[in-house]
C-alpha atoms as a PDB file:
ATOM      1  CA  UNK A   1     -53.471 185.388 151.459  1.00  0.00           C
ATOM      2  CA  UNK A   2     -54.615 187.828 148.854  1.00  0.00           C
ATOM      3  CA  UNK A   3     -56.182 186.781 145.162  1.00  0.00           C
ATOM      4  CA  UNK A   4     -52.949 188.228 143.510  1.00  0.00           C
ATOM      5  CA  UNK A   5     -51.187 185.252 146.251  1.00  0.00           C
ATOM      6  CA  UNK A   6     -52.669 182.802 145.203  1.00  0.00           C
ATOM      7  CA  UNK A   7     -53.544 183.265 141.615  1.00  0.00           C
ATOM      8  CA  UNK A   8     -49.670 183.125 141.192  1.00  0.00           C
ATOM      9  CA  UNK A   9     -49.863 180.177 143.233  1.00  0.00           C
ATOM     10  CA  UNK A  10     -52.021 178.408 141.132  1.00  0.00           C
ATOM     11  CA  UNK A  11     -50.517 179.402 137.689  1.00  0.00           C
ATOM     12  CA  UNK A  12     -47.103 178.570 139.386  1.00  0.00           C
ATOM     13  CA  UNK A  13     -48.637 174.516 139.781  1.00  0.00           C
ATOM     14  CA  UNK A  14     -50.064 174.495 136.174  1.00  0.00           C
ATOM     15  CA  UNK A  15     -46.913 175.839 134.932  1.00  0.00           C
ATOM     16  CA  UNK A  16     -44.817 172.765 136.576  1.00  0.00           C
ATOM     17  CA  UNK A  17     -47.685 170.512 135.688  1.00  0.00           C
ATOM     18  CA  UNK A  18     -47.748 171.560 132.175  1.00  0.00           C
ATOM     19  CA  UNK A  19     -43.674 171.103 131.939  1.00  0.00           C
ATOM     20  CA  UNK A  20     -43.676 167.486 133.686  1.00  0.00           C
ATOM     21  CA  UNK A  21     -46.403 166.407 131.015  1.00  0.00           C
ATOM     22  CA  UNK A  22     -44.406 167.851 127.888  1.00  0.00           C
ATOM     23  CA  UNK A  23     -40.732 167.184 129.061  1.00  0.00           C
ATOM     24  CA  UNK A  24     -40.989 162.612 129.615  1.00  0.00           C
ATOM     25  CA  UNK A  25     -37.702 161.338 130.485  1.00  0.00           C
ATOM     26  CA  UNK A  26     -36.862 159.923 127.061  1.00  0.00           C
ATOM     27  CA  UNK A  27     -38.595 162.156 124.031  1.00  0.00           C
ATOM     28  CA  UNK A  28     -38.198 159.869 121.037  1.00  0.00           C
ATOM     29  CA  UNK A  29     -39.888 162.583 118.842  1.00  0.00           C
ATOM     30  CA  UNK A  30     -37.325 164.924 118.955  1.00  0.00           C
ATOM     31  CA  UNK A  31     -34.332 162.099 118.599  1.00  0.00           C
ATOM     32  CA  UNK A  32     -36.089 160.188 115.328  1.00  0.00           C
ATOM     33  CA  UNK A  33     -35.178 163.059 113.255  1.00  0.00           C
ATOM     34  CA  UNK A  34     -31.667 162.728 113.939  1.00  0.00           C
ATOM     35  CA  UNK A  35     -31.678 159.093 113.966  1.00  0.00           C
ATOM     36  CA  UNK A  36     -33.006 158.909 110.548  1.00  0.00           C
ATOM     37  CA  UNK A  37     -30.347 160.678 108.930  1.00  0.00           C
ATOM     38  CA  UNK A  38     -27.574 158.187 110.558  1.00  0.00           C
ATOM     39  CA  UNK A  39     -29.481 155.228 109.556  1.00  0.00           C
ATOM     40  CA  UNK A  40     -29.666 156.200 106.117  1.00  0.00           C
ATOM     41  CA  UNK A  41     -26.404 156.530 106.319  1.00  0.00           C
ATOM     42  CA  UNK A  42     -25.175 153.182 107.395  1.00  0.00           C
ATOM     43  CA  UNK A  43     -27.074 152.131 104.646  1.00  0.00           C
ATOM     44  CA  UNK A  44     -25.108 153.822 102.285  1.00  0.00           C
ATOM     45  CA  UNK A  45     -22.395 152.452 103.626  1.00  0.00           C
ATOM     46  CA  UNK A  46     -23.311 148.954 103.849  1.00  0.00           C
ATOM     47  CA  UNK A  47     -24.407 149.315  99.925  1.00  0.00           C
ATOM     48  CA  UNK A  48     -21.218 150.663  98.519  1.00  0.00           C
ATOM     49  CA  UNK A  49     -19.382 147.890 100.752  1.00  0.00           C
ATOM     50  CA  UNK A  50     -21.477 145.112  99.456  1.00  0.00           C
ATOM     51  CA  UNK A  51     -21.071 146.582  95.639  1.00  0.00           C
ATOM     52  CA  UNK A  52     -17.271 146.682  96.176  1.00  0.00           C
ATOM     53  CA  UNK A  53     -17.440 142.811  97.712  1.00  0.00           C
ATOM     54  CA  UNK A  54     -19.336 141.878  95.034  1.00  0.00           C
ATOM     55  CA  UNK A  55     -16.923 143.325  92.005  1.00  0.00           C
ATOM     56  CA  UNK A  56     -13.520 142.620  93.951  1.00  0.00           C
ATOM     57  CA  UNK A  57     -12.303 146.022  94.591  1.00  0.00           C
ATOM     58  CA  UNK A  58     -10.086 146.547  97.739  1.00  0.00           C
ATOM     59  CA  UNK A  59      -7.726 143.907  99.290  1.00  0.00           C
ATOM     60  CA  UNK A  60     -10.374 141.432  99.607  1.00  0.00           C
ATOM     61  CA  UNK A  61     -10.007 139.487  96.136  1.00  0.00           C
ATOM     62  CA  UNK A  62     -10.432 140.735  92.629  1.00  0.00           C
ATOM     63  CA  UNK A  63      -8.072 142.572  90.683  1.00  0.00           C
ATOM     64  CA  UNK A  64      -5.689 144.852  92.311  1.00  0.00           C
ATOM     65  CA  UNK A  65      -6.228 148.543  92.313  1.00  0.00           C
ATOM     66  CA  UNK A  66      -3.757 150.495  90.247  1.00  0.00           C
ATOM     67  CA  UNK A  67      -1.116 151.743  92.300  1.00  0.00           C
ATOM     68  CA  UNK A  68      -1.373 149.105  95.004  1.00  0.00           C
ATOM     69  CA  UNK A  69       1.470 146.204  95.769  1.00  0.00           C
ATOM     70  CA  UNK A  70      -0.848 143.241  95.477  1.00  0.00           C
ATOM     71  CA  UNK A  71      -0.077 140.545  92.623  1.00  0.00           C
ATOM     72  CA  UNK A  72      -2.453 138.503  90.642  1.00  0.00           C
ATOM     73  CA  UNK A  73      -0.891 135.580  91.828  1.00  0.00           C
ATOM     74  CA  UNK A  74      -4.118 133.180  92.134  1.00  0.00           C
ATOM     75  CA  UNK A  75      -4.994 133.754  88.817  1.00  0.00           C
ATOM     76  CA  UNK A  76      -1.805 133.246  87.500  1.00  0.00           C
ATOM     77  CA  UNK A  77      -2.001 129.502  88.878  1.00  0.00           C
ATOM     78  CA  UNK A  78      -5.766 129.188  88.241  1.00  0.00           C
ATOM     79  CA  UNK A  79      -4.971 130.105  84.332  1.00  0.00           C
ATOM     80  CA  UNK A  80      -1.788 127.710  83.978  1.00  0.00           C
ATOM     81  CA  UNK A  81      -3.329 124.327  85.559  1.00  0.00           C
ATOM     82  CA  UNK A  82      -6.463 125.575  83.064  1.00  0.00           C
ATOM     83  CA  UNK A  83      -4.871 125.730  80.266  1.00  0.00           C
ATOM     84  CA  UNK A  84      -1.351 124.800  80.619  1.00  0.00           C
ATOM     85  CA  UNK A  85      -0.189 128.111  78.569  1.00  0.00           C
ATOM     86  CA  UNK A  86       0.911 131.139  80.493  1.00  0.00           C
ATOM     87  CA  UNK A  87       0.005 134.793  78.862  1.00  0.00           C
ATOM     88  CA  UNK A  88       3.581 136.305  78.973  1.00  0.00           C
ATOM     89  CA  UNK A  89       1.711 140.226  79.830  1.00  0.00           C
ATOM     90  CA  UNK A  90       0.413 137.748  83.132  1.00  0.00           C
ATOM     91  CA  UNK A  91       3.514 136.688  84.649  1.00  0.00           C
ATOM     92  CA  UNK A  92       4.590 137.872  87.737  1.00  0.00           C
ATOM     93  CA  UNK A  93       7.521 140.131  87.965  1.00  0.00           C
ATOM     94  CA  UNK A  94       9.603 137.672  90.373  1.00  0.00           C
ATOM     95  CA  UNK A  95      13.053 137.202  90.783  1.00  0.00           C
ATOM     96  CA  UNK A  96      14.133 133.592  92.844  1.00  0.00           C
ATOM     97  CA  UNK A  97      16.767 133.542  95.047  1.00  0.00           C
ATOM     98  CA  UNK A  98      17.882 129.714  96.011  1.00  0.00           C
ATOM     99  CA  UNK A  99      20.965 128.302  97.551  1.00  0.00           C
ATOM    100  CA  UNK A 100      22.804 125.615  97.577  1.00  0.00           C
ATOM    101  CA  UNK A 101      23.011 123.184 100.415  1.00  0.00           C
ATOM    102  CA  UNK A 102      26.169 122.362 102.032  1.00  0.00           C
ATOM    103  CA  UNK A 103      27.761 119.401 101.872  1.00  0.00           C
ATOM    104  CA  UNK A 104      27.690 118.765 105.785  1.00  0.00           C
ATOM    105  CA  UNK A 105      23.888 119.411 106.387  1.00  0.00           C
ATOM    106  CA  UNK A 106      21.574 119.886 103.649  1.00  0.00           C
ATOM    107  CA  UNK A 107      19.415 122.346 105.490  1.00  0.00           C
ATOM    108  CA  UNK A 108      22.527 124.914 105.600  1.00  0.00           C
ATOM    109  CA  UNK A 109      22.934 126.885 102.532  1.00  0.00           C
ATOM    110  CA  UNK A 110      26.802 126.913 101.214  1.00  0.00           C
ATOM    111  CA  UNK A 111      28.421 130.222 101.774  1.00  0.00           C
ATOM    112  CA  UNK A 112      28.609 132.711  98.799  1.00  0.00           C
ATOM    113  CA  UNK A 113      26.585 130.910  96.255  1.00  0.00           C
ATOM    114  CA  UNK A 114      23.263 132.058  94.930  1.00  0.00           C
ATOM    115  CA  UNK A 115      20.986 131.064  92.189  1.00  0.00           C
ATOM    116  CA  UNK A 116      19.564 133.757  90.669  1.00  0.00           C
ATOM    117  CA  UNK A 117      16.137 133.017  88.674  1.00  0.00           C
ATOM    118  CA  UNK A 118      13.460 134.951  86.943  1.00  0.00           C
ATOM    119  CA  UNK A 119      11.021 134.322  83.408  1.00  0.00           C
ATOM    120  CA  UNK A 120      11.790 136.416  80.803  1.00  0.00           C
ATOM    121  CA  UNK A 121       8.722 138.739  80.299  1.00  0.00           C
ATOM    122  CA  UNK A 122       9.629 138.464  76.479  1.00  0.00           C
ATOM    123  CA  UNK A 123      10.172 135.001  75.839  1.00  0.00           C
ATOM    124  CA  UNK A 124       8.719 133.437  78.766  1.00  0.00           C
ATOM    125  CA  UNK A 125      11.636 131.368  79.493  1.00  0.00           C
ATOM    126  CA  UNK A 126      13.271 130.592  82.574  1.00  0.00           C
ATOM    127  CA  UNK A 127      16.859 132.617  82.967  1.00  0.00           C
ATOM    128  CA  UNK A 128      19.165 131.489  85.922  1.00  0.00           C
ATOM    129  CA  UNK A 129      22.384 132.700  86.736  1.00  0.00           C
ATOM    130  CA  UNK A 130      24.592 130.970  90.006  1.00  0.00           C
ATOM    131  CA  UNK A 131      26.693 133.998  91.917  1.00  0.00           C
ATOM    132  CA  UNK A 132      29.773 132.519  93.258  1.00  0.00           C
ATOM    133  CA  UNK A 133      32.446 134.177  95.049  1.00  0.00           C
ATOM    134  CA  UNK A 134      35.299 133.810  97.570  1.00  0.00           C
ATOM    135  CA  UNK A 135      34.630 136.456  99.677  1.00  0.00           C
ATOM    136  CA  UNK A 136      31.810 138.273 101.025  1.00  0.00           C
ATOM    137  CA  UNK A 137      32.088 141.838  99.034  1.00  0.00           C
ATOM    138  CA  UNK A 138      32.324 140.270  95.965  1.00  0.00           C
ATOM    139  CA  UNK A 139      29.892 138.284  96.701  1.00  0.00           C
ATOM    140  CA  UNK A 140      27.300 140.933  97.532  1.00  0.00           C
ATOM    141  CA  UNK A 141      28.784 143.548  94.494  1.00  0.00           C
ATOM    142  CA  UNK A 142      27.630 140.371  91.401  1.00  0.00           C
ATOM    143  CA  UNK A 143      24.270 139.573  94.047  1.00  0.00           C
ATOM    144  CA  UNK A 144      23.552 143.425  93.473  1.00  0.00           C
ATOM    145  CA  UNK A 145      24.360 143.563  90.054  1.00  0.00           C
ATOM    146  CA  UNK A 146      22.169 140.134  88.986  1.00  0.00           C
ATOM    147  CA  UNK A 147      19.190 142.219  90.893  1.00  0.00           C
ATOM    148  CA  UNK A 148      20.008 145.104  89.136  1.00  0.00           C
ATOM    149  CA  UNK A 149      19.876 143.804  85.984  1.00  0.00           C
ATOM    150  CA  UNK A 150      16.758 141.729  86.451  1.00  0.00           C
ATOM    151  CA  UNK A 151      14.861 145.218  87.795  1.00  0.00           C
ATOM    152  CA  UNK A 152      15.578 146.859  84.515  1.00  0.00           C
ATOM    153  CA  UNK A 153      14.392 144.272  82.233  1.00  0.00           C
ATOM    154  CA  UNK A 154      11.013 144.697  85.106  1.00  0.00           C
ATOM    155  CA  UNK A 155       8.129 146.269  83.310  1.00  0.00           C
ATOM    156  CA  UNK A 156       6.618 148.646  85.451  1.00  0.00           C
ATOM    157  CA  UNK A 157       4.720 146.261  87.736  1.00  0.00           C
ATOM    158  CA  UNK A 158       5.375 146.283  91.193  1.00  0.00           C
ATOM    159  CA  UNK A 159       8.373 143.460  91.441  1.00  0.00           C
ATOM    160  CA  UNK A 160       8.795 140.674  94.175  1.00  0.00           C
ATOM    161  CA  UNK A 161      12.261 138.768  95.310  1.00  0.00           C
ATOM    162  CA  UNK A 162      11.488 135.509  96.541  1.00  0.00           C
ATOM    163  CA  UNK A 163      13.840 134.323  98.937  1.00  0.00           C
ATOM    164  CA  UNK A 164      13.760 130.626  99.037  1.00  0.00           C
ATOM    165  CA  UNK A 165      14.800 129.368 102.795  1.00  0.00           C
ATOM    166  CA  UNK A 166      15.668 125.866 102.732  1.00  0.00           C
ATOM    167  CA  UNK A 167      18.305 125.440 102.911  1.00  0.00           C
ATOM    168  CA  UNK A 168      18.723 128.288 105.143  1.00  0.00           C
ATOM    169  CA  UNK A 169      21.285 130.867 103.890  1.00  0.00           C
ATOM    170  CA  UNK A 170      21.504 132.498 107.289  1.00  0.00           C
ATOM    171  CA  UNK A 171      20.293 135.697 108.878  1.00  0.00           C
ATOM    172  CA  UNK A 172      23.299 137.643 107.794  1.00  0.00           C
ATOM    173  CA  UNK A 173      22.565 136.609 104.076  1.00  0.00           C
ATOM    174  CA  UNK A 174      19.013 137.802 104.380  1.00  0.00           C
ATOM    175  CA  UNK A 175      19.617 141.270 105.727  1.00  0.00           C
ATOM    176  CA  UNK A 176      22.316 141.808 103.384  1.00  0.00           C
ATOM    177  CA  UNK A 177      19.931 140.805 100.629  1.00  0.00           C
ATOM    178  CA  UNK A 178      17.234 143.081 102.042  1.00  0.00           C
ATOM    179  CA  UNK A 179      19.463 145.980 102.693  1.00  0.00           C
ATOM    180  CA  UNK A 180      20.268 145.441  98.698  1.00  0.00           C
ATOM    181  CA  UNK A 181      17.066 144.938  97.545  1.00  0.00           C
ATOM    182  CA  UNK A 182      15.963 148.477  99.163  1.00  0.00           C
ATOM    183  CA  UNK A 183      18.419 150.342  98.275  1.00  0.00           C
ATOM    184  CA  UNK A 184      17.332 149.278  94.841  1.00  0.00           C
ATOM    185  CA  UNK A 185      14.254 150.452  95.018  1.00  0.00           C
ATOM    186  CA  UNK A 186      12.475 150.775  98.276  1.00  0.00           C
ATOM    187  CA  UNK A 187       8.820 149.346  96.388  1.00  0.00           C
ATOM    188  CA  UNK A 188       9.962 146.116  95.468  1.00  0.00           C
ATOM    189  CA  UNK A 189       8.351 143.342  98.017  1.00  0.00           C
ATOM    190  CA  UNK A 190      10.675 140.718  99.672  1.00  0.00           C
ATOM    191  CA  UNK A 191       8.655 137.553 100.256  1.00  0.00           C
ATOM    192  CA  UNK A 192      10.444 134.593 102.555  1.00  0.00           C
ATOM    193  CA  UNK A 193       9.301 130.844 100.597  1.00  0.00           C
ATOM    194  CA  UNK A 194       9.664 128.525 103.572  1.00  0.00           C
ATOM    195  CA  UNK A 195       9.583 125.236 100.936  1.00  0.00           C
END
């Protein structure tokens, strides 16, 4: 072997040396860097979720958000067992829908007979009319028209139908009422009261 041999040789070995001391397996050096940025981050996160916790903003409690479909119904009962008066620009923009039972089993509904219920934002006085027919279109024609009337008397808050099930009007009932309700107006909630 020549000097030019093994002088390549030799800077050859320090050259793989040199790279097996600077490249470890794991370089944390050039990861913390990176790291840094995405744990700062998550902190920023975890702050603006704890903020909006803390003042009630989102679906978790609070207020609702403008635009959104919840209703301030806990508050509503908090501030009436409180102090027995409700604030009329507080009440909830519901209209009841109850039946009657029938005479052979008071956990059927009669056919074609609806009580139709809602507080007067104005007065804050309970209106009810009954809708009683003899046959089904009729029937479903005044149903539509009560609704109808009670959503333009609505303020502009997002209304609710409560659809009282016992005693049970039947599933035909409630997809007719349903089928009204959204061709009404497709934002208005339909909530099923079991009791």
């Amino acid at each position: 072997m020549n000097d030019s041999e093994t002088k390549k040789n030799h800077e050859k070995k320090l050259r793989e040396e040199g790279r097996k001391k600077e490249s470890p397996l794991f370089d944390f050096k050039s990861i913390w860097k990176p790291m840094r940025l995405i744990l700062v981050l998550l902190a920023i996160i975890a702050l603006l979720l704890l903020l909006m916790w803390f003042f009630g903003l989102g679906s978790g409690g609070g207020k609702p958000l403008p635009g959104s479909s919840a209703t301030p119904n806990m508050s509503l009962q908090k501030q009436t067992k409180e102090t027995g008066i409700q604030d009329k620009s507080t009440v909830r923009r519901e209209l009841h829908l109850s039946f009657v039972p029938s005479a052979s089993d008071e956990e059927i509904a009669k056919e074609l007979i609806c009580n139709v219920s809602w507080t007067d934002a104005k007065t804050g006085s309970r209106e009810t009319r009954v809708v009683s027919e003899n046959n089904m279109d009729d029937f479903e024609f005044k149903l539509e028209q009560k609704i109808r009337d009670w959503f333009v008397i609505v303020p502009q808050d997002v209304p609710v139908v409560v659809v009282h099930m016992m005693p049970f009007p039947g599933e035909g009932t409630l997809q007719k009422i349903t089928k009204i309700v959204h061709e009404i107006d497709s934002r208005i909630s339909i909530m099923r009261l079991e009791k």
